[in-house]
N, C-alpha and C. Protein backbone atom coordinates (compact mmCIF):
# COMPACT_ATOMS: atom_id res chain seq x y z
N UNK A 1 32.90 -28.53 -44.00
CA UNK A 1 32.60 -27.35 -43.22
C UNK A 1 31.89 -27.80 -41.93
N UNK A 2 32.27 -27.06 -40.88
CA UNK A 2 31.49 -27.75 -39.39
C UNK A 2 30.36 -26.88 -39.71
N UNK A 3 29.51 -27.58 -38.56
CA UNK A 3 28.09 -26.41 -38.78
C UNK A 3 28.26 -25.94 -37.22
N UNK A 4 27.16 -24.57 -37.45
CA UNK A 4 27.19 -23.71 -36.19
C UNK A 4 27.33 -24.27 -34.76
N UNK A 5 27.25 -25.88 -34.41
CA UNK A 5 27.07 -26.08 -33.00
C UNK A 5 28.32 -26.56 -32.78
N UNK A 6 28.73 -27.33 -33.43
CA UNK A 6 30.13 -27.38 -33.55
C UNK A 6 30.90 -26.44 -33.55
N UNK A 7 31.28 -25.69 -34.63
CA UNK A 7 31.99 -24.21 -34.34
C UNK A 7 31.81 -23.61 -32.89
N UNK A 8 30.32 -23.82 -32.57
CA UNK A 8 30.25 -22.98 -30.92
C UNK A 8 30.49 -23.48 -29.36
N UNK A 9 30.83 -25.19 -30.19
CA UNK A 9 30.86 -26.34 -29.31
C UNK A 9 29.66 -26.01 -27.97
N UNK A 10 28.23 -25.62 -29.07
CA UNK A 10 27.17 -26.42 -28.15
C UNK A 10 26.26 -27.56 -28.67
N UNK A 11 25.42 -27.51 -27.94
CA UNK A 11 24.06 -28.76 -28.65
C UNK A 11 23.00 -27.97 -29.23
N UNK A 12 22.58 -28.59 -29.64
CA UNK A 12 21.08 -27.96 -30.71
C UNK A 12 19.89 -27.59 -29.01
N UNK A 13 19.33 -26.92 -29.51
CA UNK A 13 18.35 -26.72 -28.28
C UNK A 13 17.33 -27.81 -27.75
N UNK A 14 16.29 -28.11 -26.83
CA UNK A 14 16.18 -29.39 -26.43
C UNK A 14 14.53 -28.74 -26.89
N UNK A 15 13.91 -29.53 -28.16
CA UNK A 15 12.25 -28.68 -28.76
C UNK A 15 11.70 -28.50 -27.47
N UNK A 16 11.43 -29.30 -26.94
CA UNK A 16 10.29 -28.66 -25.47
C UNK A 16 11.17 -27.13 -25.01
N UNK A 17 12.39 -27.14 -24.92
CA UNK A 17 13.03 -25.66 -23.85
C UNK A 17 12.79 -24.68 -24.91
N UNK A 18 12.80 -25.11 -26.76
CA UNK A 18 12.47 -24.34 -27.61
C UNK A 18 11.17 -23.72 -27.56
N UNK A 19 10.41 -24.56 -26.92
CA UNK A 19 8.70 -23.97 -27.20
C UNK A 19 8.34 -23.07 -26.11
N UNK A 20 9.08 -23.67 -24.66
CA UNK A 20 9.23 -22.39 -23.76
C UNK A 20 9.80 -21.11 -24.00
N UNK A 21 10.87 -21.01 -25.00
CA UNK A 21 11.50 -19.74 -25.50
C UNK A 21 10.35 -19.01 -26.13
N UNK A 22 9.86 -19.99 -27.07
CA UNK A 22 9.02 -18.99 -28.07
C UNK A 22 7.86 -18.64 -27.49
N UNK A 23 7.06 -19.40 -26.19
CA UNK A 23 6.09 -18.82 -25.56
C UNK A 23 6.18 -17.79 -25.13
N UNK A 24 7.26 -17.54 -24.65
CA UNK A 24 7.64 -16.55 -23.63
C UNK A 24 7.79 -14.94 -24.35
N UNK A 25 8.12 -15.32 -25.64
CA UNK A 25 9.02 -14.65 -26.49
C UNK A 25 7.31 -14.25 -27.20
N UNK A 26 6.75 -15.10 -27.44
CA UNK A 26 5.44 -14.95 -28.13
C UNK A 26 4.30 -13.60 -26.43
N UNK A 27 4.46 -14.06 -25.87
CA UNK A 27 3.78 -13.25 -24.82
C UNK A 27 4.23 -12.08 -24.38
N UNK A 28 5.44 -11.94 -24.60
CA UNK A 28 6.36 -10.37 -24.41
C UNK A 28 5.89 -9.67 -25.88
N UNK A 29 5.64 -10.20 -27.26
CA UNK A 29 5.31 -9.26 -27.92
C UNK A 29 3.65 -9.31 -27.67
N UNK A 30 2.66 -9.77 -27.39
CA UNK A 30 1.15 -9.41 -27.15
C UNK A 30 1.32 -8.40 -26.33
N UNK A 31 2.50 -8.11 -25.19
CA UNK A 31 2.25 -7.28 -24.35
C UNK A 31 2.67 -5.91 -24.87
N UNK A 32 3.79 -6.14 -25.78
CA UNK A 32 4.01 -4.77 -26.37
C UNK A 32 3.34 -4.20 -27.59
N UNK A 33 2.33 -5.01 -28.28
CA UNK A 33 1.18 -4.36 -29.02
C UNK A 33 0.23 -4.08 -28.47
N UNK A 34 0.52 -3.94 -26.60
CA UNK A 34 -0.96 -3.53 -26.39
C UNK A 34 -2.34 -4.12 -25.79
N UNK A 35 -1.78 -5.88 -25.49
CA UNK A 35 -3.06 -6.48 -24.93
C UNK A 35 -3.11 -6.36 -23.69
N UNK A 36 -4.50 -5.83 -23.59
CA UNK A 36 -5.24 -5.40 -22.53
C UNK A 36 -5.35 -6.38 -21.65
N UNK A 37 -5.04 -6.48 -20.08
CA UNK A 37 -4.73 -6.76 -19.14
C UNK A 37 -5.71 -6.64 -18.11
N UNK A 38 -6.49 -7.41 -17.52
CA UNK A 38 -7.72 -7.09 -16.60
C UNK A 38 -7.30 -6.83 -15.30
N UNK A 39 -6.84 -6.13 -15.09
CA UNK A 39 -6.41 -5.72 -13.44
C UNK A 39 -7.59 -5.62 -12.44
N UNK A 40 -8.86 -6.34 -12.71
CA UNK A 40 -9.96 -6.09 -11.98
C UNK A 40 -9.10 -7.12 -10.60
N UNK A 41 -9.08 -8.10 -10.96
CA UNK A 41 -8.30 -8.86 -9.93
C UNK A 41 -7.70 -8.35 -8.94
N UNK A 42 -7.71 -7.13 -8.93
CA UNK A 42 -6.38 -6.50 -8.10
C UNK A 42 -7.32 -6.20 -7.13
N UNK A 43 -7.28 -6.06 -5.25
CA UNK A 43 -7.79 -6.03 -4.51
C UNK A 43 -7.39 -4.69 -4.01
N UNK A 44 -8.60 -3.72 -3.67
CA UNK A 44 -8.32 -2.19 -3.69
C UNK A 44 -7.53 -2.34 -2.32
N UNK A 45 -7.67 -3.03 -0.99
CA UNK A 45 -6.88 -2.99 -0.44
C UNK A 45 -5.53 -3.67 -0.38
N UNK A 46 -4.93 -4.02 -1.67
CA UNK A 46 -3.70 -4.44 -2.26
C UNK A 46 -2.63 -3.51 -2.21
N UNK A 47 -1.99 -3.23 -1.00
CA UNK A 47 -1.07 -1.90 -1.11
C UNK A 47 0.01 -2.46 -1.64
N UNK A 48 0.70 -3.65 -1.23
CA UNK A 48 1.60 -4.12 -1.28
C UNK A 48 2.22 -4.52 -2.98
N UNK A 49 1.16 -4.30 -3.63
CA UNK A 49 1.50 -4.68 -4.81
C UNK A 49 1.54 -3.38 -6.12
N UNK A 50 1.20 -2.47 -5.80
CA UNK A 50 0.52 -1.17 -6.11
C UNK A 50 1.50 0.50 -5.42
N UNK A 51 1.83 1.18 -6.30
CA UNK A 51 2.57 2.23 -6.46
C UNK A 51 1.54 2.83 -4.75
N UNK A 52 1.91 3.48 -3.94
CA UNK A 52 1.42 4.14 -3.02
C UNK A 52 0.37 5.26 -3.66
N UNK A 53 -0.36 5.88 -2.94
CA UNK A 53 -1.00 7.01 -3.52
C UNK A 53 -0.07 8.36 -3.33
N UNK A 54 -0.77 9.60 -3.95
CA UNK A 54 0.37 10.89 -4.00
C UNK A 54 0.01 10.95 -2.28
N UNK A 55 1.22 12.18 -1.78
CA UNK A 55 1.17 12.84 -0.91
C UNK A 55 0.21 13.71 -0.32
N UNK A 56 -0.27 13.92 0.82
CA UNK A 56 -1.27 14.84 1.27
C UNK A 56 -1.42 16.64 0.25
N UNK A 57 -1.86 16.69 -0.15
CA UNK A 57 -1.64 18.48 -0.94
C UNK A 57 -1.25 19.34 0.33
N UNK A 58 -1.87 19.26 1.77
CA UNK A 58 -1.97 20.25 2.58
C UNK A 58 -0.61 19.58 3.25
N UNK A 59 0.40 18.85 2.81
CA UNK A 59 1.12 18.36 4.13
C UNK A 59 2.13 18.82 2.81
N UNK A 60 2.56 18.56 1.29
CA UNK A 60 3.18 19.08 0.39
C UNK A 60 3.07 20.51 0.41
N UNK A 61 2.18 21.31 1.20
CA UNK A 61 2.19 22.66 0.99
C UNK A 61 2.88 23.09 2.12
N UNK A 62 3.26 22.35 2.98
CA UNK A 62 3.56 22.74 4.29
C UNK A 62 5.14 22.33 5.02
N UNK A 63 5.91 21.50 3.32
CA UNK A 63 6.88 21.13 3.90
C UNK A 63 8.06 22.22 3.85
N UNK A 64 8.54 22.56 4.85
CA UNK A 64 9.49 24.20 5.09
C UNK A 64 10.22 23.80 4.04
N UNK A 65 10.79 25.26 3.89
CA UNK A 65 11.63 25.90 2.82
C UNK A 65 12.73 26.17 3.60
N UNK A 66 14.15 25.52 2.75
CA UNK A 66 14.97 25.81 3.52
C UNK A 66 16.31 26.20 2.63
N UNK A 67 17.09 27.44 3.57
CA UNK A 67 17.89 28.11 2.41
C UNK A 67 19.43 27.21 2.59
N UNK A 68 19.84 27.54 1.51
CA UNK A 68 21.17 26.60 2.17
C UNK A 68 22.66 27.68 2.20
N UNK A 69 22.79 26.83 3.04
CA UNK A 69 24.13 27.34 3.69
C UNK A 69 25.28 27.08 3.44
N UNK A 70 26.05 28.81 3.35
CA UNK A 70 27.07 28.42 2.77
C UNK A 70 28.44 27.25 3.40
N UNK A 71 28.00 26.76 4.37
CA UNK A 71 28.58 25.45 4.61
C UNK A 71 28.37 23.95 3.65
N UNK A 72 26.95 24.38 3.61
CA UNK A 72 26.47 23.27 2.85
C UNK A 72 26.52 23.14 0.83
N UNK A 73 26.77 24.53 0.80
CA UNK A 73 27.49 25.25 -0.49
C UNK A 73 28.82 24.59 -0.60
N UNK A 74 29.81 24.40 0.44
CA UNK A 74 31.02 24.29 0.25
C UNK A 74 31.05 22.95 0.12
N UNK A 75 30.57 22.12 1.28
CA UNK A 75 30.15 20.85 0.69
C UNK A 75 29.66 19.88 -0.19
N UNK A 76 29.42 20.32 -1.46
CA UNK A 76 28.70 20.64 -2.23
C UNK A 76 27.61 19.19 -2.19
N UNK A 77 26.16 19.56 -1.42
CA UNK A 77 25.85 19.05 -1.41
C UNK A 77 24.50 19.51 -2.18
N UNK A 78 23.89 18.12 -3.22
CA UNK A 78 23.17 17.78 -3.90
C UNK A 78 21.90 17.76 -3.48
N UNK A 79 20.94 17.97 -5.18
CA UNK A 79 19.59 17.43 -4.71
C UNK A 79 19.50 16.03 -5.41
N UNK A 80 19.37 15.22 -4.54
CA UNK A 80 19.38 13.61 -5.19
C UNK A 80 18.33 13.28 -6.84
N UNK A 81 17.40 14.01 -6.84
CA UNK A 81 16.49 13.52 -7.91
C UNK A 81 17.33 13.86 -9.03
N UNK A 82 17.94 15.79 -9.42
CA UNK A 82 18.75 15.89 -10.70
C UNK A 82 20.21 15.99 -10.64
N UNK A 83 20.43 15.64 -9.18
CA UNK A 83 22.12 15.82 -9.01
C UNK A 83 23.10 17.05 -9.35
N UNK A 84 22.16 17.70 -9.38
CA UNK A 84 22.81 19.21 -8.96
C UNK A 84 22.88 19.90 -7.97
N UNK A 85 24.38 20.61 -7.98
CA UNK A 85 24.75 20.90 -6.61
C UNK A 85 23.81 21.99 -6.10
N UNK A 86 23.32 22.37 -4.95
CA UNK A 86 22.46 23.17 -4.59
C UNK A 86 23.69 24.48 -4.41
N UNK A 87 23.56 25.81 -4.63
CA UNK A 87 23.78 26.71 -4.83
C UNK A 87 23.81 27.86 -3.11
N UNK A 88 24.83 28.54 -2.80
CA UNK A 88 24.52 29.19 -1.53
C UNK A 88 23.37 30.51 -1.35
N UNK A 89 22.69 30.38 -0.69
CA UNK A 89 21.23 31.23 -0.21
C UNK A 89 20.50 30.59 -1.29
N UNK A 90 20.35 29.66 -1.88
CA UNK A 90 19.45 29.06 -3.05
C UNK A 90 18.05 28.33 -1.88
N UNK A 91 16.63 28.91 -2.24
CA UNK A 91 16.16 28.01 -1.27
C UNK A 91 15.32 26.40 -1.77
N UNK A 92 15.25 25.53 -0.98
CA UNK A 92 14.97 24.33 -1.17
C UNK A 92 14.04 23.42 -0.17
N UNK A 93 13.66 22.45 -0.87
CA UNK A 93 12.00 21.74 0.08
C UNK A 93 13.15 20.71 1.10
N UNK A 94 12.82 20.63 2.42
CA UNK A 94 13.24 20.19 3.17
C UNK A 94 11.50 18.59 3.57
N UNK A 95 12.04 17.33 3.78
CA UNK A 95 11.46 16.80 4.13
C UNK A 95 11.41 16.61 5.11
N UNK A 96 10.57 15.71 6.11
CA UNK A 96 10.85 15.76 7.27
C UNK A 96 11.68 14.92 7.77
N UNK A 97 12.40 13.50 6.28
CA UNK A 97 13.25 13.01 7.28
C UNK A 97 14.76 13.76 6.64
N UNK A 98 14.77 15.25 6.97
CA UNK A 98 15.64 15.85 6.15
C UNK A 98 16.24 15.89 4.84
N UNK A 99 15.76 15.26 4.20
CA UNK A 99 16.57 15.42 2.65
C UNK A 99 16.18 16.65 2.39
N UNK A 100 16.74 17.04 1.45
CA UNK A 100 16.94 18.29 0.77
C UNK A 100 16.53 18.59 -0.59
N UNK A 101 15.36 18.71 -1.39
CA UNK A 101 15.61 18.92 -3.01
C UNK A 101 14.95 19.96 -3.64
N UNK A 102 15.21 20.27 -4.82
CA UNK A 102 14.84 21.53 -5.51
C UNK A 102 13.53 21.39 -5.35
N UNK A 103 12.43 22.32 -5.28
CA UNK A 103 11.35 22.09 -5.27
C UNK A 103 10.43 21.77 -6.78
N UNK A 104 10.82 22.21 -7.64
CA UNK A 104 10.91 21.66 -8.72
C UNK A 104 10.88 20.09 -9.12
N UNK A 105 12.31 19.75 -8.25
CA UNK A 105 11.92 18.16 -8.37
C UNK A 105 11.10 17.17 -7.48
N UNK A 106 11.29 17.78 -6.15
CA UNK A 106 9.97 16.88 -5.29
C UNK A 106 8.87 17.11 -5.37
N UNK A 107 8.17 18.19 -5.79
CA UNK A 107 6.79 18.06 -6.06
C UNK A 107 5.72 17.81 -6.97
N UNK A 108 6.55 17.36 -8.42
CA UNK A 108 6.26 16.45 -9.05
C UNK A 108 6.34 15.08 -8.47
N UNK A 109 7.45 14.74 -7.92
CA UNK A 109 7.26 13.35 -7.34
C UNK A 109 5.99 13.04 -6.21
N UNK A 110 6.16 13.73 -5.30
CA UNK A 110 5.42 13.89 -4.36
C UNK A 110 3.60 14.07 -4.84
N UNK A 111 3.74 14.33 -6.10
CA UNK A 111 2.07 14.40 -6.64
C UNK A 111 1.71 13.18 -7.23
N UNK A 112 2.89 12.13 -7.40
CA UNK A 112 2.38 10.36 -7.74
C UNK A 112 2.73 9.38 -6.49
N UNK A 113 3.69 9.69 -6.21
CA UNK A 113 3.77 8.67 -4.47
C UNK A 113 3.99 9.83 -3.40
N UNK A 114 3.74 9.01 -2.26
CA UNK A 114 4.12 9.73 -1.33
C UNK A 114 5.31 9.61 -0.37
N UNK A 115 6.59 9.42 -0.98
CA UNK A 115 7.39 8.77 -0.04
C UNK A 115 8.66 9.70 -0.44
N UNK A 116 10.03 9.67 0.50
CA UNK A 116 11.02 10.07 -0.27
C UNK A 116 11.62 9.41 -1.04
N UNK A 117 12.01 9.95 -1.98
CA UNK A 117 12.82 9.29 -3.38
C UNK A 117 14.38 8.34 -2.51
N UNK A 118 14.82 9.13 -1.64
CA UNK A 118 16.02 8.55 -1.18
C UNK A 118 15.44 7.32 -0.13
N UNK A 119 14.79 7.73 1.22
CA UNK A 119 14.57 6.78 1.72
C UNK A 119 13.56 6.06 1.86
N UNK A 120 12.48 6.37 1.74
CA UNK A 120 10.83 5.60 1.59
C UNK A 120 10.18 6.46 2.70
N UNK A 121 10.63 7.28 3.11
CA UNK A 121 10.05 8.00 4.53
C UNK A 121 8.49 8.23 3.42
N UNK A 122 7.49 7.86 4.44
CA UNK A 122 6.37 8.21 3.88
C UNK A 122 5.34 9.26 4.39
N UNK A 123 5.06 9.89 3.69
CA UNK A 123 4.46 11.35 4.27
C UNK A 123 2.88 10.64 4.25
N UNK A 124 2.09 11.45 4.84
CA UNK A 124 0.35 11.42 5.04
C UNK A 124 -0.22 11.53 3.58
N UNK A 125 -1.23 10.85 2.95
CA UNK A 125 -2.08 10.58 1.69
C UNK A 125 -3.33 11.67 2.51
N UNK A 126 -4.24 11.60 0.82
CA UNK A 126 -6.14 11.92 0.96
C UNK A 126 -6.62 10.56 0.95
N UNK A 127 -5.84 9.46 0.88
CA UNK A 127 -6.33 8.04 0.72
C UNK A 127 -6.70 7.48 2.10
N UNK A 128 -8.14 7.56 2.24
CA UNK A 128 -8.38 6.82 3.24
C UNK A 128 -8.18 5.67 3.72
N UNK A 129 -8.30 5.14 1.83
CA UNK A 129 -8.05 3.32 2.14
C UNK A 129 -6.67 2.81 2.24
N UNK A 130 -5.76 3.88 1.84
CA UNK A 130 -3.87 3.53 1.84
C UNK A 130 -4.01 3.82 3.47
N UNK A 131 -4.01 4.20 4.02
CA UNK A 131 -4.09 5.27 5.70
C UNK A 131 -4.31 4.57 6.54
N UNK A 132 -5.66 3.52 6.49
CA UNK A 132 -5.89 2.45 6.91
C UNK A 132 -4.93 1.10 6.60
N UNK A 133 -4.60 1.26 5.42
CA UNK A 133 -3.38 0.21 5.45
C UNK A 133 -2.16 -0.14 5.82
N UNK A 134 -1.50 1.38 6.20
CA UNK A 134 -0.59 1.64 7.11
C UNK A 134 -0.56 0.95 8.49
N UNK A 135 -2.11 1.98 8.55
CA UNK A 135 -1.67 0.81 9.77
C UNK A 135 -2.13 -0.02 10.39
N UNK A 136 -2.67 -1.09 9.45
CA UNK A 136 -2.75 -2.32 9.42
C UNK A 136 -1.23 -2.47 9.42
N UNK A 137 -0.64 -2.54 8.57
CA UNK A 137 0.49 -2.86 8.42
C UNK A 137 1.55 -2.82 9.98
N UNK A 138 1.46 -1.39 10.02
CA UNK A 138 2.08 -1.55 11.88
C UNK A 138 1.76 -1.94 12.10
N UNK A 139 0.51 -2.46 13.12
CA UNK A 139 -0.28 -3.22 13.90
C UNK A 139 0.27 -4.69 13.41
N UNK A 140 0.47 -4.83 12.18
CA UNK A 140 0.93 -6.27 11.96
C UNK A 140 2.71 -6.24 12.22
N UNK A 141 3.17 -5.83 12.06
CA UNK A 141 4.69 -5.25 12.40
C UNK A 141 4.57 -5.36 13.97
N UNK A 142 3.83 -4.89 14.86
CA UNK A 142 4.09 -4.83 16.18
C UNK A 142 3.86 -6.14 16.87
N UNK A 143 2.81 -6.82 16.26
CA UNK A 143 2.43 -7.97 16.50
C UNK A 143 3.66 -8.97 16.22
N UNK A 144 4.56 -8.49 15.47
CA UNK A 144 5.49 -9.57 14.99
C UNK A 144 6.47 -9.77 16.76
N UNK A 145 6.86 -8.17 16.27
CA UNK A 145 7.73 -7.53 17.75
C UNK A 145 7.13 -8.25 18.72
N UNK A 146 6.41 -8.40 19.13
CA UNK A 146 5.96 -8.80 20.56
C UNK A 146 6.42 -10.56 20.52
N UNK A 147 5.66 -10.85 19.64
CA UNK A 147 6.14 -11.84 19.60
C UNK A 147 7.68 -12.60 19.28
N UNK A 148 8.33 -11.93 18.85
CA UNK A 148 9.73 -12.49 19.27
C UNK A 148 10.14 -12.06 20.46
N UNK A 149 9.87 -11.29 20.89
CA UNK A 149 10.05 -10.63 22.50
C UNK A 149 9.81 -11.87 23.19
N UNK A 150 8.11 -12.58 23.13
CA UNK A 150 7.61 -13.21 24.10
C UNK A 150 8.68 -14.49 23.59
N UNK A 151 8.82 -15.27 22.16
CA UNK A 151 9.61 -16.03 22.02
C UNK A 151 11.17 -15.92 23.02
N UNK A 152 11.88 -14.95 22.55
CA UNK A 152 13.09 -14.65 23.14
C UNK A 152 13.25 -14.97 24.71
N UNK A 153 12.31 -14.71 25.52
CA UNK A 153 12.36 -14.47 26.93
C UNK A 153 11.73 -15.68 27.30
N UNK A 154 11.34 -16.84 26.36
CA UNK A 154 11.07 -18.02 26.59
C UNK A 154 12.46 -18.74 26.54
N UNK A 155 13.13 -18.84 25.77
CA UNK A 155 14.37 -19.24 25.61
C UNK A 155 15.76 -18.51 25.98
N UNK A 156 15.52 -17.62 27.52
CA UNK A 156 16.80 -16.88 27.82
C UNK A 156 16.62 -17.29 28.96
């Protein structure tokens, strides 16, 4: 009788790549019974690594309502979060970089991040310290811009 590596025409595993399996394999179950994880490490101004904060309440209260049209009925165009077709004179939360969704479904979303589900358009936080990171972030973004500008026009 052949044995299994034969039949599968492979090799036996190499013990060291075995002990990496089972580490690995051993640390995926600590994590799913539950061991506690010290996220103190995490640096409050760590946006980059960290879910955004929710949306402004006063800027979610303020995003227009918009009815749809029976053009947009015929088209049958969707609300992206449950993929149902939006309905004619049905009204719906309009963002500002236009998407369209039941209000139902964006303002649950909109109460854990603040961004659109389709494109990342990001609306205004109560987070002072995300707000400030923004724009840090531009400011570092513009700084890039300039500088390939100044690069570019060195070498044209």
């Amino acid at each position: 009788m052949t044995s299994y590596f034969e039949e599968h025409n492979c090799e036996p595993t190499n013990p060291e790549e075995q002990y990496r399996q089972n580490a690995l394999l051993e640390l995926a179950r600590s994590l799913m019974q539950g061991l506690e994880i010290d996220s103190g490490s995490l640096d409050a101004s760590d946006w980059d690594q960290r879910l955004p904060p929710p949306a402004a309440r006063a800027v979610v209260q303020s995003l227009p309502l918009v009815v749809i049209s029976p053009q947009q009925a015929d088209r049958g165009v969707k609300c992206p979060v449950c993929l149902l077709e939006f309905e004619e004179q049905e009204t719906v939360r309009q963002m500002p970089c236009e998407h369209l969704f039941h209000s139902s479904c964006i303002l649950p979303w909109l109460g854990k991040t603040n961004s659109c589900p389709l494109c990342r358009f990001e609306l205004p936080t109560d987070n002072p310290d995300y707000e400030e990171f923004k724009k840090d972030k531009e400011r570092r973004k513009q700084r890039e811009y300039r500088l390939e500008d100044l690069h570019g026009a060195m070498y044209t």
